[in-house]
Protein backbone atom coordinates (compact mmCIF):
# COMPACT_ATOMS: atom_id res chain seq x y z
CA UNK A 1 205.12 -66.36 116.80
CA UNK A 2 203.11 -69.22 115.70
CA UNK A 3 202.28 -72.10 117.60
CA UNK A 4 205.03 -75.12 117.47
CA UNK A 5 204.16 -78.26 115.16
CA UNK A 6 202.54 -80.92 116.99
CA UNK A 7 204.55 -84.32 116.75
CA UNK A 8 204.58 -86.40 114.23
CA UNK A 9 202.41 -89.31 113.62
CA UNK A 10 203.64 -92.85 112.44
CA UNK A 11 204.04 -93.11 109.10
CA UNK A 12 202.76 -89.44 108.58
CA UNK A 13 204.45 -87.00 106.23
CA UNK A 14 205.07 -83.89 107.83
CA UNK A 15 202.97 -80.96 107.18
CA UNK A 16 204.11 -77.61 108.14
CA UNK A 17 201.27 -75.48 109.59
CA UNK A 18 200.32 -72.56 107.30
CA UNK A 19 199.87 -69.00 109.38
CA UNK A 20 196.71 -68.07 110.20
CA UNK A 21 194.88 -65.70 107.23
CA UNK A 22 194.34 -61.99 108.04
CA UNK A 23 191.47 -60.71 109.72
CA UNK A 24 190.14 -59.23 106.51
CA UNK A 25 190.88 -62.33 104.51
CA UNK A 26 187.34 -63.88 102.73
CA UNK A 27 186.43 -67.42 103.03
CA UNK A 28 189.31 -69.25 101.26
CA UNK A 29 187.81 -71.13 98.06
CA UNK A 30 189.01 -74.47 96.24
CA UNK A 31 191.65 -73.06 94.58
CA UNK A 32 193.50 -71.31 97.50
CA UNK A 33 193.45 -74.74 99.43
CA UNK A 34 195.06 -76.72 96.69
CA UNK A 35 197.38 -74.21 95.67
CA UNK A 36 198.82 -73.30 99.68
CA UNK A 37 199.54 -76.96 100.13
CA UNK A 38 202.74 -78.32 99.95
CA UNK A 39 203.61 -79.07 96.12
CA UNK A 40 203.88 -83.11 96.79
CA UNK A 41 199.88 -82.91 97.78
CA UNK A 42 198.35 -80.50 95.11
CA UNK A 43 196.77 -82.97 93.07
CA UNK A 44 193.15 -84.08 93.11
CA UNK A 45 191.39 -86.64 91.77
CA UNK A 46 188.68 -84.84 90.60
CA UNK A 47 189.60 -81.08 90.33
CA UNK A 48 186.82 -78.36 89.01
CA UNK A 49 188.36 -76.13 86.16
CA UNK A 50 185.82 -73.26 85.87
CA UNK A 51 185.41 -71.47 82.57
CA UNK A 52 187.18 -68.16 82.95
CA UNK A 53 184.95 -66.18 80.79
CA UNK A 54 186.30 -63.98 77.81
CA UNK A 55 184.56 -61.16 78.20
CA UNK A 56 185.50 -58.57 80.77
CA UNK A 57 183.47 -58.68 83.69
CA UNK A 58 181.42 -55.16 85.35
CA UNK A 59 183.58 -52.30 86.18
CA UNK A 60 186.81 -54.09 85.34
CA UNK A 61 187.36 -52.58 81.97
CA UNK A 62 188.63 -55.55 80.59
CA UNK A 63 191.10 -56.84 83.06
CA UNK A 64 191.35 -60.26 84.34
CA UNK A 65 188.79 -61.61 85.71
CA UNK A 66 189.41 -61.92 89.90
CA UNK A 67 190.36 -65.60 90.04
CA UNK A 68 193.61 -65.04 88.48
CA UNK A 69 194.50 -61.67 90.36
CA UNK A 70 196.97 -61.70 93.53
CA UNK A 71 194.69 -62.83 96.44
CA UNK A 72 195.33 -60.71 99.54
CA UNK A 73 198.00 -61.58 102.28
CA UNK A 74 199.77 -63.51 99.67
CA UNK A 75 203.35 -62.65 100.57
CA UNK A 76 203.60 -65.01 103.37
CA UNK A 77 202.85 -68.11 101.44
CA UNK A 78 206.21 -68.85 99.10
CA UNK A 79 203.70 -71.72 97.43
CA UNK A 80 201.57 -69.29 96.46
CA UNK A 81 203.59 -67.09 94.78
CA UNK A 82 205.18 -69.69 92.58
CA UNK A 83 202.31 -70.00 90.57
CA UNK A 84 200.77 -66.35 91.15
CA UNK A 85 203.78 -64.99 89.83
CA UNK A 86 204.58 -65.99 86.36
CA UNK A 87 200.45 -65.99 85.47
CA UNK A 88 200.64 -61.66 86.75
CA UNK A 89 203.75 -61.53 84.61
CA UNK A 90 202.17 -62.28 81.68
CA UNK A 91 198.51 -60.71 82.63
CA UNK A 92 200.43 -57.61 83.42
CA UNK A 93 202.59 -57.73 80.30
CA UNK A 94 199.37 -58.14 78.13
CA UNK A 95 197.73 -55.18 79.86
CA UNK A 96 200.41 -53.17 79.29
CA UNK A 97 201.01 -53.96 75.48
CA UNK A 98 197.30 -53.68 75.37
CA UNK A 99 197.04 -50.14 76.04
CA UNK A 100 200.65 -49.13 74.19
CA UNK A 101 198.83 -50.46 70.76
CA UNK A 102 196.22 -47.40 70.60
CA UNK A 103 197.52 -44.28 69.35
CA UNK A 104 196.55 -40.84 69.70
CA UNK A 105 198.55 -38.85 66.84
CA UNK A 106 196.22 -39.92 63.07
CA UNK A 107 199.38 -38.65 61.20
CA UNK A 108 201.96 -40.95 63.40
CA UNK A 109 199.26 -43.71 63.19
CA UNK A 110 199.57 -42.85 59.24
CA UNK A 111 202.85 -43.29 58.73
CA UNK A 112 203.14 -46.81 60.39
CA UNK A 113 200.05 -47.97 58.73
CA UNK A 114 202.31 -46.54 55.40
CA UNK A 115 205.55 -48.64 56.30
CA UNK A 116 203.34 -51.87 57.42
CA UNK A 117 201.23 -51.72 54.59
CA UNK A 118 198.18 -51.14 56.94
CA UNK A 119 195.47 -48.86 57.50
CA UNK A 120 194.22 -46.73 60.38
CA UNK A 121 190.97 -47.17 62.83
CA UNK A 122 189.78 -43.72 64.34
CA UNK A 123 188.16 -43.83 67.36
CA UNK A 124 186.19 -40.78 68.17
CA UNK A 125 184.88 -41.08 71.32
CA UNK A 126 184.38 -39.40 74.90
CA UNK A 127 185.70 -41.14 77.52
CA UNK A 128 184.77 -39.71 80.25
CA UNK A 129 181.08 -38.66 79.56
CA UNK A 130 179.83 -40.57 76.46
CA UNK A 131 178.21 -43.66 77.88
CA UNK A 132 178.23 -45.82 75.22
CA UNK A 133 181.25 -45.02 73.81
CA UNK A 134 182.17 -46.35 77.25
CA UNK A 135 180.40 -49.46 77.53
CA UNK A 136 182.11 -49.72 73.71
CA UNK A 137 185.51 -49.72 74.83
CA UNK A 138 184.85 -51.65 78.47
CA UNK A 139 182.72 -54.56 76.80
CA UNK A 140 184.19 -54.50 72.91
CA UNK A 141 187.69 -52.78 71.82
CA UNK A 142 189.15 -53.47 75.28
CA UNK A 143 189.06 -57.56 74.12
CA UNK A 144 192.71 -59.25 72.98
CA UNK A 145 190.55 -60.87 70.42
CA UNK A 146 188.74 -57.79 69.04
CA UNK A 147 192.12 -56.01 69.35
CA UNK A 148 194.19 -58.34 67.86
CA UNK A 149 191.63 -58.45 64.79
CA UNK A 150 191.62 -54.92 64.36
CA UNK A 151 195.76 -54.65 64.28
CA UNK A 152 195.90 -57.28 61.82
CA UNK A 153 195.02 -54.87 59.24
CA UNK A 154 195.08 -51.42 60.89
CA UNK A 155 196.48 -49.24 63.50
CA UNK A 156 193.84 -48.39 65.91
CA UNK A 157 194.03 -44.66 66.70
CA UNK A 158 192.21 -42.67 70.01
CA UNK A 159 191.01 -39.31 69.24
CA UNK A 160 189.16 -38.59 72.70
CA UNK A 161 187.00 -35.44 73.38
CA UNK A 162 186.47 -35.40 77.20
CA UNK A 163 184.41 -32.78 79.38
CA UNK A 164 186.35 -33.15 82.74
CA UNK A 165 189.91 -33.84 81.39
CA UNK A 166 191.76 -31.15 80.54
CA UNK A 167 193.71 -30.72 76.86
CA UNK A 168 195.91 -28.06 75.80
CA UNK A 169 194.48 -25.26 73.14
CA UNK A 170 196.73 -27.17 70.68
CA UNK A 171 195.24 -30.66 71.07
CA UNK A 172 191.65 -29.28 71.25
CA UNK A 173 192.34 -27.76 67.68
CA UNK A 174 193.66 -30.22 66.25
CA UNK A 175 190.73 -32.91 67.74
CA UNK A 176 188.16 -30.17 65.90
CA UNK A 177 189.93 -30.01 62.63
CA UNK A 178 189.37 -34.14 62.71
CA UNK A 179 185.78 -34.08 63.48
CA UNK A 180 185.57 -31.64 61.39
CA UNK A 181 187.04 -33.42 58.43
CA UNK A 182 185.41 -36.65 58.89
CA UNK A 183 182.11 -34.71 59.75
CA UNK A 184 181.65 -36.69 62.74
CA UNK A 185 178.12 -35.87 64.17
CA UNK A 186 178.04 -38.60 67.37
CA UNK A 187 180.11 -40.97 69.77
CA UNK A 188 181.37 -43.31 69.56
CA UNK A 189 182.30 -43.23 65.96
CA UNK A 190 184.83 -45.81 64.54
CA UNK A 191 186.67 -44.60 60.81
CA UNK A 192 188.39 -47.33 59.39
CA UNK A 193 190.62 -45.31 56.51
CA UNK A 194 193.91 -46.22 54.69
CA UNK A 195 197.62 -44.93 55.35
CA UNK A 196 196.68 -41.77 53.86
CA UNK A 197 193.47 -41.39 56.08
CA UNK A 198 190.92 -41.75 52.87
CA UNK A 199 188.23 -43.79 54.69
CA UNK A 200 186.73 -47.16 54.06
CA UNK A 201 184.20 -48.09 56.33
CA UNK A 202 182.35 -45.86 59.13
CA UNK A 203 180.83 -47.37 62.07
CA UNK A 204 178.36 -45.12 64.12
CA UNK A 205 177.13 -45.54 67.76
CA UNK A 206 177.71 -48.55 70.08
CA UNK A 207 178.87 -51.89 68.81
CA UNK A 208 178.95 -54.80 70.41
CA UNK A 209 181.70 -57.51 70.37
CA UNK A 210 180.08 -59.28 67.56
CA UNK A 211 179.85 -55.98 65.74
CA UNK A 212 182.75 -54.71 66.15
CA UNK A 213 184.71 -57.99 64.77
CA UNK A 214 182.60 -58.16 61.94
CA UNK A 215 182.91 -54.22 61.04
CA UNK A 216 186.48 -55.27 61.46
CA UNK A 217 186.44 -57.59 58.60
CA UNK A 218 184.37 -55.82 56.02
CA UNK A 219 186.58 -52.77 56.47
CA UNK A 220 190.03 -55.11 55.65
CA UNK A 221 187.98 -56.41 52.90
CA UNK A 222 187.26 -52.73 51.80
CA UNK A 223 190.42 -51.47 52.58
CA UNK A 224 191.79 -54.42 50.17
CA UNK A 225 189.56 -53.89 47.73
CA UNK A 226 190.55 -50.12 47.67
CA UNK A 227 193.85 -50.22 47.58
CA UNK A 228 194.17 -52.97 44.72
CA UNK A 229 191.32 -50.05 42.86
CA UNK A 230 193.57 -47.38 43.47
CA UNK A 231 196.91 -49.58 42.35
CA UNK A 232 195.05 -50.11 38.78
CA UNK A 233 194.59 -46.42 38.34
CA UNK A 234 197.99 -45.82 37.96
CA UNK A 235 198.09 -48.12 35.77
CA UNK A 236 197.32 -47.49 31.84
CA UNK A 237 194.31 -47.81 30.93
CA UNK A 238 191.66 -46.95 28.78
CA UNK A 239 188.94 -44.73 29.45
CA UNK A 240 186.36 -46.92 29.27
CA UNK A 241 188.55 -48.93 31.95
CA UNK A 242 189.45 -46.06 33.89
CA UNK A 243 185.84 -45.30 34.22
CA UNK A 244 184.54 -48.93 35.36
CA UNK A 245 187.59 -49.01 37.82
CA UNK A 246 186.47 -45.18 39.08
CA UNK A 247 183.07 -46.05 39.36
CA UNK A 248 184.43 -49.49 41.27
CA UNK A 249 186.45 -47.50 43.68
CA UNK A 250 183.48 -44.73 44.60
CA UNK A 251 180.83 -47.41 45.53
CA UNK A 252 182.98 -49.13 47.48
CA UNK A 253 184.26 -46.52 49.72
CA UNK A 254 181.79 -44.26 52.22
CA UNK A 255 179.55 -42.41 49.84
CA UNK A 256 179.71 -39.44 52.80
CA UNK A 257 183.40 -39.57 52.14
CA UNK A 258 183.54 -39.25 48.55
CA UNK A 259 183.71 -35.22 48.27
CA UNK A 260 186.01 -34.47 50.75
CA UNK A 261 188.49 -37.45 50.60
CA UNK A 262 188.05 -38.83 46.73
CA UNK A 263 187.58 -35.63 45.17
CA UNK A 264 189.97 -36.55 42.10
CA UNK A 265 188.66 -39.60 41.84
CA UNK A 266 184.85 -37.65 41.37
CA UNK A 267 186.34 -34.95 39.59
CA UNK A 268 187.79 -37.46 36.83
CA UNK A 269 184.95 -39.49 36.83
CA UNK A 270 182.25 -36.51 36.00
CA UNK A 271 185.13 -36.22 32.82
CA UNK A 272 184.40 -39.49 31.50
CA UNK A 273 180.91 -40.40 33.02
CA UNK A 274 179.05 -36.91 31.63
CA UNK A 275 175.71 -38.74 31.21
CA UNK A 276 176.31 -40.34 34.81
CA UNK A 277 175.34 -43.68 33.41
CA UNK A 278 176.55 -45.15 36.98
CA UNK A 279 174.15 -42.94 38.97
CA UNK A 280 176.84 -42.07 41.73
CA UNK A 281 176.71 -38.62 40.86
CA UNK A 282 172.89 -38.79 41.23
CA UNK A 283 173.22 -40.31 44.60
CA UNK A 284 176.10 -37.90 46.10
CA UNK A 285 173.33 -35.06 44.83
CA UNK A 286 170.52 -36.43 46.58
CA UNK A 287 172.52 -37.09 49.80
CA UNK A 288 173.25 -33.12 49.66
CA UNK A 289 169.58 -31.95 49.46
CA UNK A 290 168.54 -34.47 52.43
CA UNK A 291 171.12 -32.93 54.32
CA UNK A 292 170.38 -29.24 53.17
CA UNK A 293 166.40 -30.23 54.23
CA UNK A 294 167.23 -31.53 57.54
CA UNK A 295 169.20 -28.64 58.61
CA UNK A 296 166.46 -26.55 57.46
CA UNK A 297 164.03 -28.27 59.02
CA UNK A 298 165.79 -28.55 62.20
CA UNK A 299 166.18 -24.70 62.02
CA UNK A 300 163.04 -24.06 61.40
CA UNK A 301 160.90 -25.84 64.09
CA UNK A 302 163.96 -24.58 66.47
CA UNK A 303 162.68 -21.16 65.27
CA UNK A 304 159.21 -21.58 66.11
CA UNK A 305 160.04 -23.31 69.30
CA UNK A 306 158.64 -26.26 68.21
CA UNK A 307 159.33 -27.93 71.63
CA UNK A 308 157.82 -25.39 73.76
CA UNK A 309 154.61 -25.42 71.35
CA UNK A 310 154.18 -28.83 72.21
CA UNK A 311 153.36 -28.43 75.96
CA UNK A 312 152.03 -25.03 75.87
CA UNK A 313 149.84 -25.16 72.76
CA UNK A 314 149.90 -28.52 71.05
CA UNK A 315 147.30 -27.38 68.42
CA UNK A 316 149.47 -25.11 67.06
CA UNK A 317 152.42 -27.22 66.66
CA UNK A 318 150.46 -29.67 64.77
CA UNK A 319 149.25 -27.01 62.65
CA UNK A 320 153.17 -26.43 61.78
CA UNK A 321 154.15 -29.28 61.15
CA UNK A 322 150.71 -30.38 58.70
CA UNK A 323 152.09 -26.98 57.23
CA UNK A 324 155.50 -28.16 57.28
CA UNK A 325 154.85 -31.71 55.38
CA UNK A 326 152.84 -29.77 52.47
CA UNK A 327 156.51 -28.55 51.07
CA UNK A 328 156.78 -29.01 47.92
CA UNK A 329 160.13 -31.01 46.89
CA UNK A 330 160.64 -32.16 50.48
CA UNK A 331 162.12 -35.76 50.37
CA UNK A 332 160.66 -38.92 52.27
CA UNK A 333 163.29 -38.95 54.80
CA UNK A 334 162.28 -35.55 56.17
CA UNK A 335 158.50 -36.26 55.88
CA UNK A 336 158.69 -39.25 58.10
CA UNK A 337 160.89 -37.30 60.55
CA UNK A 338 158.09 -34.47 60.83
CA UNK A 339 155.48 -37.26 61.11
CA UNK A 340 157.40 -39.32 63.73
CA UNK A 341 157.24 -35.99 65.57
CA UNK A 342 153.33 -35.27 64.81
CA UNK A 343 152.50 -39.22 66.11
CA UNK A 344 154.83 -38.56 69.20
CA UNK A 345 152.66 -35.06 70.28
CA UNK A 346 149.60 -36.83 69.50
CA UNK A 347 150.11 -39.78 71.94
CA UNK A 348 151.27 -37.73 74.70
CA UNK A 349 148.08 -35.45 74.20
CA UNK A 350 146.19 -39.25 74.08
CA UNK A 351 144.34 -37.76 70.82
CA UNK A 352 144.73 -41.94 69.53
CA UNK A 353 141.76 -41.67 67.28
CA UNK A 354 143.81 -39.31 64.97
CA UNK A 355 146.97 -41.60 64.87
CA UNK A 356 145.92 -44.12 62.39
CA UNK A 357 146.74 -41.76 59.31
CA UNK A 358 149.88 -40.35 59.80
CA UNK A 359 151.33 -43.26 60.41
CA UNK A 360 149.49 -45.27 57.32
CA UNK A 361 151.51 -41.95 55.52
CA UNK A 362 155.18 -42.71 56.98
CA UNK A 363 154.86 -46.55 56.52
CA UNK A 364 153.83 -45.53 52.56
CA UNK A 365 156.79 -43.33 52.26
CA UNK A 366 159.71 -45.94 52.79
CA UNK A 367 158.29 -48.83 54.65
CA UNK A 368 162.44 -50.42 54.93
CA UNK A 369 163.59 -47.43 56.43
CA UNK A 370 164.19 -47.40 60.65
CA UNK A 371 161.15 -45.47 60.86
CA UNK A 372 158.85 -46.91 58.75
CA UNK A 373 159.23 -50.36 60.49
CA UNK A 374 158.77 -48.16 63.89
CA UNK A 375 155.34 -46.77 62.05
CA UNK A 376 154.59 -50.02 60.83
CA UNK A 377 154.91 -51.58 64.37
CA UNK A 378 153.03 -48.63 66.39
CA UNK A 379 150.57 -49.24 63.73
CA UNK A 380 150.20 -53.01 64.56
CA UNK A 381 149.34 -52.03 68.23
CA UNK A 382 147.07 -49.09 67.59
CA UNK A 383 144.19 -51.41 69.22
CA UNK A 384 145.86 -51.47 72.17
CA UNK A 385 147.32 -47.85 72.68
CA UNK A 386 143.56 -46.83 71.79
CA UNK A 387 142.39 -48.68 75.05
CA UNK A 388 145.08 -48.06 77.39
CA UNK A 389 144.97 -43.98 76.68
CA UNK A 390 141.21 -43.50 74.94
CA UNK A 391 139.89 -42.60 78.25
CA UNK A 392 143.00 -40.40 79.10
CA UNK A 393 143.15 -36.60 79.66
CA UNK A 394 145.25 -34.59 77.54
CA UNK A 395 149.17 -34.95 78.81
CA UNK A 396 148.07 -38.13 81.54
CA UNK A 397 150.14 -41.28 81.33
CA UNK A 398 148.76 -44.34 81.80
CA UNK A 399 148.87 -46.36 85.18
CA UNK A 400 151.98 -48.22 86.12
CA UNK A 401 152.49 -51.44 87.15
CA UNK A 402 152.16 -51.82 90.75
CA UNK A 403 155.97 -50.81 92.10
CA UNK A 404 156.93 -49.11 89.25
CA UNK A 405 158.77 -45.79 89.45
CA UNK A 406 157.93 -43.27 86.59
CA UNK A 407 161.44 -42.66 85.01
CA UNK A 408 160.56 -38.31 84.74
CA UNK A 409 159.54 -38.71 88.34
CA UNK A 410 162.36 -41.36 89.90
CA UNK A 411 164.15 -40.03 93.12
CA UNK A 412 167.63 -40.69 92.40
CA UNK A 413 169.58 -41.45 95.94
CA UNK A 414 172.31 -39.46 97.20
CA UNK A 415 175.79 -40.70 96.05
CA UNK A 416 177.45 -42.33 99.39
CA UNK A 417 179.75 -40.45 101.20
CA UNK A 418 183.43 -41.18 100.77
């Protein structure tokens, strides 16, 4: 029972007392007090409207942002839930269509895309142990704006490869034969691919919002541009035009995609292109032997436990690798890959007067690529790294900042218990 109404003042409205809030019930903020009073005296003559912000906020995974959820001990108050109600209608109504949109069958995804004239966005991803493709989802895909670009022009598609969560033999299979296929080699990848899965645009690691809206656009611009390419062929047409339209379609598309999804396509145009006056066939050629020399080079230091070498006896893994880099045909990709290994081993062992030439030799090799700006860069600041590890020993780190926790050496606290 709560106390009785005390008596009405002249020329007072009456104002029936609210109950008390629960025990557990925060401090009430401005929108609680104008939304619990009686509808007659809501207004205000200057009321704050806070910007709700778009993006979701930390550890929500995109859902609405707490202002606009149901506030505790709400069921007592028939004001509040007047205006509560309708707003987590249609909150919980967008969640739910939300999360109905993704997919998780490529060939039902296929045949929709087919019938709406669409295309399909793969998400390979691990939810469960793959941090960024979980930041990804939680900061980027999980967006109505992001999501609602995306289904303009495809059907987005979840193909999830968890650790904890448990999948049938069937499902696991079938996951593999689509990594496989696509030759997906890290998370979070995003395959944007028309109705018959050929892809279009390939998005690897973590995007952010931005990102992700503007991969969004150049793949429905690709996907366009592929699809009217691939209408003309069946078309007739000369072979001079069949080869300019051929040649069209094959730079536009993924050139890693080319020999397992557009292999008529290749196979027609090495018919009429015999001279390869286009250079595609050049290109696919050379993106075979970098991969064949990475594998082998990956193989090889594995071999010679190139790792181990590098703690135990770092003269002798720079003696590899110098032997390594004197291959004959090896391309510049793979040389700057051995020498961004050979610069990291020599500033752990704080050897900084030998730096300066391999990396003057990886910024000559492609100075545009990622690491030849990272050469170019370490190369800027070789004055300083001199005097902050000349007077090192072999394998010491510099001095931290006072405070500073080494991140090989952090204690990491003991999760709470539950």
């Amino acid at each position: 029972m709560f106390p009785s109404n005390p008596p009405l003042s002249a020329g007072r409205p009456h104002r029936p007392r609210l109950p008390p809030p629960c025990p557990s019930q925060p401090k009430r903020k401005w929108w609680w007090k104008i939304w619990t009073r009686p509808p007659e005296n809501r207004k205000l003559k200057h009321l704050p409207t806070p910007e709700i912000p778009a993006a979701p906020l930390p550890e929500t995974c995109g859902s609405p942002p707490p202002i606009l959820r149901f506030p505790p001990c709400n069921n007592d108050i028939p004001a509040m839930k007047t205006i509560i109600h309708p707003l987590a209608a249609i909150l919980l109504a967008w969640s739910a269509g939300a999360s109905e949109t993704w997919s998780t069958s490529p060939a039902e995804a296929m045949q929709q895309a087919a019938a709406q004239n669409k295309g399909v966005m793969l998400e390979f991803t691990g939810s469960d142990w793959c941090g960024a493709c979980i930041m990804q989802k939680k900061q980027a895909l999980s967006l109505p704006e992001i999501q609602t670009a995306i289904s303009r022009s495809f059907i987005p598609v979840e193909l999830d490869y968890p650790r904890k969560k448990q999948q049938d033999a069937q499902t696991k299979t079938s996951l593999e034969t689509y990594k496989k296929s696509y030759g997906i080699t890290g998370f979070p990848t995003l395959v944007f691919a028309d109705a018959q899965g050929r892809p279009v645009h390939t998005v690897v690691g973590y995007a952010n919002p931005a990102q992700v809206m503007q991969d969004t656009k150049k793949a429905a611009e690709a996907l366009n541009t592929q699809q009217s390419l691939t209408n003309k062929l069946a078309e007739k047409l000369t072979d001079q035009q069949r080869r300019d339209t051929l040649v069209q379609l094959l730079k536009t598309v993924p050139q890693s995609s080319i020999r397992t999804f557009y292999k008529p396509a290749l196979a027609e145009l090495e018919k009429l292109d015999p001279q390869d006056a286009s250079g595609i066939l050049a290109k696919l050629h050379r993106d075979d032997l970098l991969h064949a020399q990475k594998l082998e080079w990956a193989d090889t230091f594995r071999k010679k436990n190139i790792h181990i070498l590098a703690d135990q006896n770092p003269d002798e893994a720079l003696s590899i690798m110098d032997s390594y880099l004197k291959k004959n045909g090896l391309l510049p990709e793979v040389k700057q890959a051995v020498l961004m290994q050979k610069v990291y081993l020599l500033m752990q062992q704080n050897r900084v007067n030998e730096l300066e030439q391999p990396l003057k030799e990886g910024v000559a090799l492609l100075p545009e690529s990622f690491e030849g700006k990272a050469f170019s860069k370490l190369l800027d600041k070789l004055p300083e790294i001199k005097k902050e590890r000349g007077l090192l020993k072999p394998g010491e780190e510099p001095p931290l900042p006072p405070g500073a926790i080494r991140a090989t050496k952090m204690i990491v606290p003991t999760a709470p218990a539950k």
